[in-house]
N, C-alpha and C. Protein backbone atom coordinates (compact mmCIF):
# COMPACT_ATOMS: atom_id res chain seq x y z
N UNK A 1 119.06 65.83 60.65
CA UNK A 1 119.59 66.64 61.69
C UNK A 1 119.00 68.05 61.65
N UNK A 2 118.81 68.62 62.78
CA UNK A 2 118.21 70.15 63.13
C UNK A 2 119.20 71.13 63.36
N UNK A 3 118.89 71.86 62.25
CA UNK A 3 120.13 72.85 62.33
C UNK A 3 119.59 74.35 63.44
N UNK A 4 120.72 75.09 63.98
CA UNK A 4 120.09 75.88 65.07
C UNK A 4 120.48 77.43 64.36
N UNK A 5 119.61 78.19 64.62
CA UNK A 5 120.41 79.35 63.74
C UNK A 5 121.30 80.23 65.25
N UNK A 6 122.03 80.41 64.83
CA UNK A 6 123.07 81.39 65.43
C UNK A 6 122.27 82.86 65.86
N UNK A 7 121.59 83.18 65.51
CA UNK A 7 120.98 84.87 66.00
C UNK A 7 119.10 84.24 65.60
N UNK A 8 118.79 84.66 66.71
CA UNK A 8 117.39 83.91 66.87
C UNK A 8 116.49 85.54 66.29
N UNK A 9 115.02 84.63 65.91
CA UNK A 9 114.54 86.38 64.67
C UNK A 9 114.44 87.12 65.81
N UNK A 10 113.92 88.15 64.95
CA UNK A 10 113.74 89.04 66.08
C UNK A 10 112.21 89.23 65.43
N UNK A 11 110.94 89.77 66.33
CA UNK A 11 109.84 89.77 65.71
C UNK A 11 109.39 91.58 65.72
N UNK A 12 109.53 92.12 64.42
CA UNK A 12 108.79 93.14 64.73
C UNK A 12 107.45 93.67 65.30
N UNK A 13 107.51 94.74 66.12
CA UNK A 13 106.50 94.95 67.06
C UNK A 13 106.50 94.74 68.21
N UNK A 14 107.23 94.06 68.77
CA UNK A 14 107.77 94.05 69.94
C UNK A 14 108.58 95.03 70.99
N UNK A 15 107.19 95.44 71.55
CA UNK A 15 108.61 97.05 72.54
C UNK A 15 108.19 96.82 74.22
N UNK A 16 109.30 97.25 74.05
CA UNK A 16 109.04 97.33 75.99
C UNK A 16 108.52 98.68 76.47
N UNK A 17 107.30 98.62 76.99
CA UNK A 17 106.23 99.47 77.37
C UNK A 17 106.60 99.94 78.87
N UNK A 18 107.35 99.29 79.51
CA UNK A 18 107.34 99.27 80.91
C UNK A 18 107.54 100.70 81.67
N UNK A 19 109.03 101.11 80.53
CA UNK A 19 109.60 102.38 81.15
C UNK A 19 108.56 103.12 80.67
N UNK A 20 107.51 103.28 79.96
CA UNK A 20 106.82 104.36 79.26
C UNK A 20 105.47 103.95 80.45
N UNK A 21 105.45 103.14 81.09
CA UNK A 21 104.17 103.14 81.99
C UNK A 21 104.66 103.87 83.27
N UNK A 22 105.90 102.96 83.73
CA UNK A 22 106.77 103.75 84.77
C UNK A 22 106.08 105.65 84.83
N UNK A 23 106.92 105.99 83.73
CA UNK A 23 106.78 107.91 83.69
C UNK A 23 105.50 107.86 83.72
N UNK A 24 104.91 107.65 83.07
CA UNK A 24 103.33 108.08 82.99
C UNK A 24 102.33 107.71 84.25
N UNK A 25 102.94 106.68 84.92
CA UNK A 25 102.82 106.79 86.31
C UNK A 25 103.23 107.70 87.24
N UNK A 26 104.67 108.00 87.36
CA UNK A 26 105.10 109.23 88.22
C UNK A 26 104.24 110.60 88.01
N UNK A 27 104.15 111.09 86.68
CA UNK A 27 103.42 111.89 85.51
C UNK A 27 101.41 112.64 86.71
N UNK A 28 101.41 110.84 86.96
CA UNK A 28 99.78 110.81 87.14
C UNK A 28 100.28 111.22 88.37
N UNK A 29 101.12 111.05 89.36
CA UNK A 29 101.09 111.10 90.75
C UNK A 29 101.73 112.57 91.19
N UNK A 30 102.50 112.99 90.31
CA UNK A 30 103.28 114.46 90.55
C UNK A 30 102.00 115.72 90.36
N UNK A 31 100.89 114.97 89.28
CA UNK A 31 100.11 116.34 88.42
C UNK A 31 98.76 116.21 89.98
N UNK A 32 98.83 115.18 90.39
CA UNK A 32 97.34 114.96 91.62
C UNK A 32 97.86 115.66 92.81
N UNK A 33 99.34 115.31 93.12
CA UNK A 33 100.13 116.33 94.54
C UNK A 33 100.01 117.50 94.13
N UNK A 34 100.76 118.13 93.12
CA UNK A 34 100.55 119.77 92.60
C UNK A 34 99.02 119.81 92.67
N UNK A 35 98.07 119.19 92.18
CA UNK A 35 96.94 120.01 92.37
C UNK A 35 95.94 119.93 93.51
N UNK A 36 96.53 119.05 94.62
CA UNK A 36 95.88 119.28 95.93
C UNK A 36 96.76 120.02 96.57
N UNK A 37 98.11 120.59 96.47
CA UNK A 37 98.17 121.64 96.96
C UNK A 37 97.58 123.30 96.27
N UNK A 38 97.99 123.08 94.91
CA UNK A 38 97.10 124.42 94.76
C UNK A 38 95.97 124.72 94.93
N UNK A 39 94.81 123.75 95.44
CA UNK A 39 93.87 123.71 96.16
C UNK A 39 93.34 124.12 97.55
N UNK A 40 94.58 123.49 98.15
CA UNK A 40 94.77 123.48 99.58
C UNK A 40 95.14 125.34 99.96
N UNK A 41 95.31 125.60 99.15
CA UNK A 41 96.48 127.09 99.85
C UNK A 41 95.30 128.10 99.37
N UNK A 42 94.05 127.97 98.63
CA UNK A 42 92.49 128.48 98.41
C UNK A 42 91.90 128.73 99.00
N UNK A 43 91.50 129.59 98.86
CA UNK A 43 89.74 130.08 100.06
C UNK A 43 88.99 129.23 98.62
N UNK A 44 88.06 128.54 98.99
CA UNK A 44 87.22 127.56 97.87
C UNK A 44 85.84 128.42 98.01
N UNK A 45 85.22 128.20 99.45
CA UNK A 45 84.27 128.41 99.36
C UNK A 45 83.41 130.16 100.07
N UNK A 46 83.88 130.84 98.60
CA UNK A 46 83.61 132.47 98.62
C UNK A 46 82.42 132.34 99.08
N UNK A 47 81.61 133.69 100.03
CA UNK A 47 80.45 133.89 100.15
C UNK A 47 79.76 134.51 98.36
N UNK A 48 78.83 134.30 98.92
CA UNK A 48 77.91 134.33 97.37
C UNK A 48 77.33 135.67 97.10
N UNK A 49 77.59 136.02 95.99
CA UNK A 49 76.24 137.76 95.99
C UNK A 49 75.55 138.08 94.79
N UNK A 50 74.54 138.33 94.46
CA UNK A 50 73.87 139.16 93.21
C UNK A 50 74.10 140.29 93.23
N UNK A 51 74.40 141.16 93.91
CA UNK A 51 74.91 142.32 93.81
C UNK A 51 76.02 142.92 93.54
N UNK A 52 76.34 144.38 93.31
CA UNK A 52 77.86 144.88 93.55
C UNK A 52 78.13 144.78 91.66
N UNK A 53 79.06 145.30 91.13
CA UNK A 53 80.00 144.60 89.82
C UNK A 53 81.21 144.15 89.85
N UNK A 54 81.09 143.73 88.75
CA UNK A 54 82.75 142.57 88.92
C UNK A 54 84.16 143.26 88.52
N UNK A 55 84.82 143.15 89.23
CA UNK A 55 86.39 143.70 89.17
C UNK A 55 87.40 143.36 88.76
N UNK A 56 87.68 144.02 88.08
CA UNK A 56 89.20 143.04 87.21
C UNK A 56 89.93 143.41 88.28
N UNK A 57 91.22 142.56 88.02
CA UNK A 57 92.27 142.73 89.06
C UNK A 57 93.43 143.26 88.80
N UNK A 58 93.57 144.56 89.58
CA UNK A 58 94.32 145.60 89.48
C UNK A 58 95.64 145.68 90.04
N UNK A 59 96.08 146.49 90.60
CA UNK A 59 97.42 146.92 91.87
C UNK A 59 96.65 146.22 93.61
N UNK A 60 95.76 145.38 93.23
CA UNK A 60 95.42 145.22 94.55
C UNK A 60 96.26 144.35 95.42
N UNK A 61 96.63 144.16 96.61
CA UNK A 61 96.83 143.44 97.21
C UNK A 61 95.73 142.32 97.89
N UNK A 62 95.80 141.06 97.78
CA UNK A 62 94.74 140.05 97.81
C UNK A 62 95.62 139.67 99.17
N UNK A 63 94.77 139.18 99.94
CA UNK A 63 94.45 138.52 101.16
C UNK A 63 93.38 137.53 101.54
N UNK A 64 94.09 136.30 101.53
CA UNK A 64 93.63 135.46 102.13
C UNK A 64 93.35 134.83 103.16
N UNK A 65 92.80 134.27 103.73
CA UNK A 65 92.78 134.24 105.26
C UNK A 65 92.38 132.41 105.31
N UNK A 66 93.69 131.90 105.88
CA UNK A 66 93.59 130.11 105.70
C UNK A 66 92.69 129.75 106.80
N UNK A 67 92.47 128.33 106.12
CA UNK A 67 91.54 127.85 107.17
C UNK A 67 92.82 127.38 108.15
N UNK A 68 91.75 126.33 108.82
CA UNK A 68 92.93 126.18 110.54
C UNK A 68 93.12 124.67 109.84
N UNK A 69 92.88 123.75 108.78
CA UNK A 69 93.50 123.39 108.05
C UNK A 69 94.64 123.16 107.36
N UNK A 70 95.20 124.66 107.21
CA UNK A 70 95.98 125.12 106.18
C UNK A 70 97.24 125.95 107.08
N UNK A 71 96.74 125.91 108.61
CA UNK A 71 97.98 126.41 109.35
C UNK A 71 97.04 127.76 109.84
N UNK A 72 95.94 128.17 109.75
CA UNK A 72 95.35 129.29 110.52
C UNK A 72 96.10 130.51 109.88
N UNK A 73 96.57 131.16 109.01
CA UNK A 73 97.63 131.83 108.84
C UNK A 73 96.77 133.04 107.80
N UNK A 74 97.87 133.58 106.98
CA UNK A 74 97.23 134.44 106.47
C UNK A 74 97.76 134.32 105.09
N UNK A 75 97.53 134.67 103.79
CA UNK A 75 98.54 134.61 102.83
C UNK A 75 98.62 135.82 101.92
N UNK A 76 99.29 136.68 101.84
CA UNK A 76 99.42 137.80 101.36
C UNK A 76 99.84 137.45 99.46
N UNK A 77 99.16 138.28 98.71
CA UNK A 77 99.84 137.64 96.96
C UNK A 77 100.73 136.02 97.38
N UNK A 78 99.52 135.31 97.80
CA UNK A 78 100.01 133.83 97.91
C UNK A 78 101.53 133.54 98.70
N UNK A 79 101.73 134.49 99.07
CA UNK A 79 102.91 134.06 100.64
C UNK A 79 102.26 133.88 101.87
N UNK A 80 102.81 132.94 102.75
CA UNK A 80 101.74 132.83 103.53
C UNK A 80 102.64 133.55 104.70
N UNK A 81 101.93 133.39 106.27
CA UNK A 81 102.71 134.06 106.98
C UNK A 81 101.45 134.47 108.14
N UNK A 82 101.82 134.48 109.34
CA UNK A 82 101.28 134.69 110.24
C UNK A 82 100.69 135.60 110.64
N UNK A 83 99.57 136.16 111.50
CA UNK A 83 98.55 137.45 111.46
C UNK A 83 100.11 138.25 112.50
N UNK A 84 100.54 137.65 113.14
CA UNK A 84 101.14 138.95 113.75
C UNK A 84 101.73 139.58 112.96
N UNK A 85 102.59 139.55 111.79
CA UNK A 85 103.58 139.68 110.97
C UNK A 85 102.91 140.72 109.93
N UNK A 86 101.80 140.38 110.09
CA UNK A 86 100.94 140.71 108.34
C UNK A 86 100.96 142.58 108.44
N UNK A 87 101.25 143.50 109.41
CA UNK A 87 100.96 144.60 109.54
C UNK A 87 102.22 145.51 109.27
N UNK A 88 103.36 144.79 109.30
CA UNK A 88 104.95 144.68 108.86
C UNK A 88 104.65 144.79 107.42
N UNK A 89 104.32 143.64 106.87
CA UNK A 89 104.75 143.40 105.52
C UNK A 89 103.93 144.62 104.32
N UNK A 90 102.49 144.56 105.19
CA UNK A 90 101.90 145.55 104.49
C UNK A 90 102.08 146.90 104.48
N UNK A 91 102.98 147.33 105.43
CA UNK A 91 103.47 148.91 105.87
C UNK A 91 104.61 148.64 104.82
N UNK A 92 105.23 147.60 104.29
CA UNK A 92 106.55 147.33 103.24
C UNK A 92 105.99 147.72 101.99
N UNK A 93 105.03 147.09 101.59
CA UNK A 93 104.24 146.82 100.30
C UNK A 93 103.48 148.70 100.06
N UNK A 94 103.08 149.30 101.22
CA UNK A 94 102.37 150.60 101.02
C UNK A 94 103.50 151.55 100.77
N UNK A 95 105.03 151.62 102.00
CA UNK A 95 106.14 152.50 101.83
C UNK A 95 106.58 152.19 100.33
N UNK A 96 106.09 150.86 99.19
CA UNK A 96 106.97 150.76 97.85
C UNK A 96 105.57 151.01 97.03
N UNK A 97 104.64 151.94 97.17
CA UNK A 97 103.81 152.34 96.29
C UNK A 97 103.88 153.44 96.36
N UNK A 98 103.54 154.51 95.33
CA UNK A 98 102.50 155.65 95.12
C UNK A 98 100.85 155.22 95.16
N UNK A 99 100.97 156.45 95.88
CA UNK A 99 98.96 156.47 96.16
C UNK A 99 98.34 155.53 97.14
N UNK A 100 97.29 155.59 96.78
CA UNK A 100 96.87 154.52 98.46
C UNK A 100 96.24 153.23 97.03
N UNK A 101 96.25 152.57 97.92
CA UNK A 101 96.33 150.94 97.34
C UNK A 101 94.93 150.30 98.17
N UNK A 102 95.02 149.51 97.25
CA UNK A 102 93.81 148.18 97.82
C UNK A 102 93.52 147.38 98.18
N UNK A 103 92.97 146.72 99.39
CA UNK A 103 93.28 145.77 99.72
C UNK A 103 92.14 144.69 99.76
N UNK A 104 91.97 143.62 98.97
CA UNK A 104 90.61 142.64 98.89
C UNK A 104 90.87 140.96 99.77
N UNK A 105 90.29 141.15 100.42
CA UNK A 105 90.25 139.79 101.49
C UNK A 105 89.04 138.42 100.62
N UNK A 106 89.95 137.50 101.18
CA UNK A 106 88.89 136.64 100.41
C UNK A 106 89.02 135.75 101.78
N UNK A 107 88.16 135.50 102.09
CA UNK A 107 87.85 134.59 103.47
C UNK A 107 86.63 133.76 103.22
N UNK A 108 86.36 132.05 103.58
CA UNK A 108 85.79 131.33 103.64
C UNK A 108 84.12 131.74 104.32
N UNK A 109 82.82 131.68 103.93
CA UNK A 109 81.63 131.78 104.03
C UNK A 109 81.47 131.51 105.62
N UNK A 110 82.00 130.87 106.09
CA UNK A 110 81.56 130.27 107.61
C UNK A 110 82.96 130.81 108.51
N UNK A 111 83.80 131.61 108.06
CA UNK A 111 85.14 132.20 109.00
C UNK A 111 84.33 133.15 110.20
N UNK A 112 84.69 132.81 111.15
CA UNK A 112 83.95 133.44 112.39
C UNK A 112 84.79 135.02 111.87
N UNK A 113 83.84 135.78 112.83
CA UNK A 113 84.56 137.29 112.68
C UNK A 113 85.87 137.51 113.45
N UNK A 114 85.98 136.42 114.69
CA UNK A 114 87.00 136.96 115.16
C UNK A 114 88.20 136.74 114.30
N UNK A 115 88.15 135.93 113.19
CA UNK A 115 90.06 135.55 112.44
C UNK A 115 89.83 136.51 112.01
N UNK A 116 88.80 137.75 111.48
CA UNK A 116 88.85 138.98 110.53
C UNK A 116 89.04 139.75 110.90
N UNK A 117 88.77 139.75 112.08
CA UNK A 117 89.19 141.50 113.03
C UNK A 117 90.82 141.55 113.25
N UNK A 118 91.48 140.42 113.50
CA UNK A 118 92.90 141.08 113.25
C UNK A 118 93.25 141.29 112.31
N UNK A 119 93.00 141.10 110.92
CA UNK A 119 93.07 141.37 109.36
C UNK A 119 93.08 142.89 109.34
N UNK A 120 92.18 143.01 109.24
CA UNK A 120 91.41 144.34 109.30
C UNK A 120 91.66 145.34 110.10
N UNK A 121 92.52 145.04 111.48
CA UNK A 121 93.10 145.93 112.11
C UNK A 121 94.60 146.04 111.69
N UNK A 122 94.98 144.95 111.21
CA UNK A 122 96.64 145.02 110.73
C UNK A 122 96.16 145.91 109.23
N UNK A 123 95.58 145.93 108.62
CA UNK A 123 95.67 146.67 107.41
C UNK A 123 94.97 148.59 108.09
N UNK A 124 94.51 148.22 108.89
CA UNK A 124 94.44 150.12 109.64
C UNK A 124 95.75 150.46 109.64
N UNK A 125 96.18 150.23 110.64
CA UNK A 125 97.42 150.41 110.83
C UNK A 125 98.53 150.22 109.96
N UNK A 126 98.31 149.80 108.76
CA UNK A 126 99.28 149.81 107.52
C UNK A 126 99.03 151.41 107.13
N UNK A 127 97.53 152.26 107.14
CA UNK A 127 97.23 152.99 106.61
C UNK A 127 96.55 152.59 105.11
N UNK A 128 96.12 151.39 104.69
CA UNK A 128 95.25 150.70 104.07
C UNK A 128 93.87 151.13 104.38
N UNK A 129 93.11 151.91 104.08
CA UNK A 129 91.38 152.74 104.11
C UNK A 129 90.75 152.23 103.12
N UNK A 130 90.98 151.37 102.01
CA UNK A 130 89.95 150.73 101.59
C UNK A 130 90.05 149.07 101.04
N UNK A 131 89.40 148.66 101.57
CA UNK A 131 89.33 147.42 102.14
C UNK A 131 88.17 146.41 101.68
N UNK A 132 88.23 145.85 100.68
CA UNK A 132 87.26 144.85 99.90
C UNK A 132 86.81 143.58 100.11
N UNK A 133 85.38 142.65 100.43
CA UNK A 133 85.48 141.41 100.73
C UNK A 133 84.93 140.76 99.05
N UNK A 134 85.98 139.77 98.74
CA UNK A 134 85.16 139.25 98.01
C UNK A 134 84.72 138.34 98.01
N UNK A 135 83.84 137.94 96.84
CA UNK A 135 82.36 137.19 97.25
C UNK A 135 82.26 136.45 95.65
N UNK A 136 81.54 135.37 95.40
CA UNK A 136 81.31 135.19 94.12
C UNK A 136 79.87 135.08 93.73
N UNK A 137 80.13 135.92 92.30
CA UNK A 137 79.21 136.19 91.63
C UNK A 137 77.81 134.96 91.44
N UNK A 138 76.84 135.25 91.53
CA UNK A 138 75.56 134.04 92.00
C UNK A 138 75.44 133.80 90.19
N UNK A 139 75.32 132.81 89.23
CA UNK A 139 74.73 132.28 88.12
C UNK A 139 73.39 132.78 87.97
């Protein structure tokens, strides 16, 4: 006669992998969304220069100028927000400084002039007089 055992072995080494593929799946899909948006909200492609020297980054105020991609818009220290608006916020940002301040635009190599001329006129009228494009440094 065959006797049956009551509690069947158990074999060491045996694990369930599933939930640990699960996360490491979500893991792969959360880190690829975060980094096509912090991509997306970029000027990528700076005009190029050998000239000029390189600037650390100071009290400046950075300005970006989105593509029509990205909503056509403008993004001030990475807030974004519309060109009409942008001459408001920067008269906010100049009334909470001492001294006159800086302002560096980073706009895409092929941006027609006309998305720059309202830039550039909303920062006149902030009382903003110096006014930086940047560009990246050539290898």
């Amino acid at each position: 006669m065959r006797r049956r055992r009551l509690h069947p072995s158990h074999e060491a080494g045996k694990v369930n992998v599933t939930p640990m593929i699960d996360v490491v799946m979500c893991l792969i899909i959360f880190y690829l969304l975060v980094g096509k948006l912090a991509v997306s909200s970029r000027v990528t492609d700076l005009p190029r220069s050998g000239a000029g020297e390189e600037v650390s980054r100071s009290a400046a105020i950075v300005l970006d100028i989105l593509g029509e991609e990205e909503g056509g818009g403008v993004s001030v220290d990475g807030v974004a927000m519309g060109v009409a608006s942008l001459a408001e916020q920067l008269r906010a940002r100049v009334a909470g400084s001492s001294g006159g301040r800086e302002v560096r635009i980073r706009a895409g190599r092929d941006l027609p002039y006309s998305r720059l001329a309202p830039v550039l006129a909303a920062c006149r009228e902030s009382g903003l007089t110096s006014v930086r494009l940047v560009a990246e440094r050539r290898p």
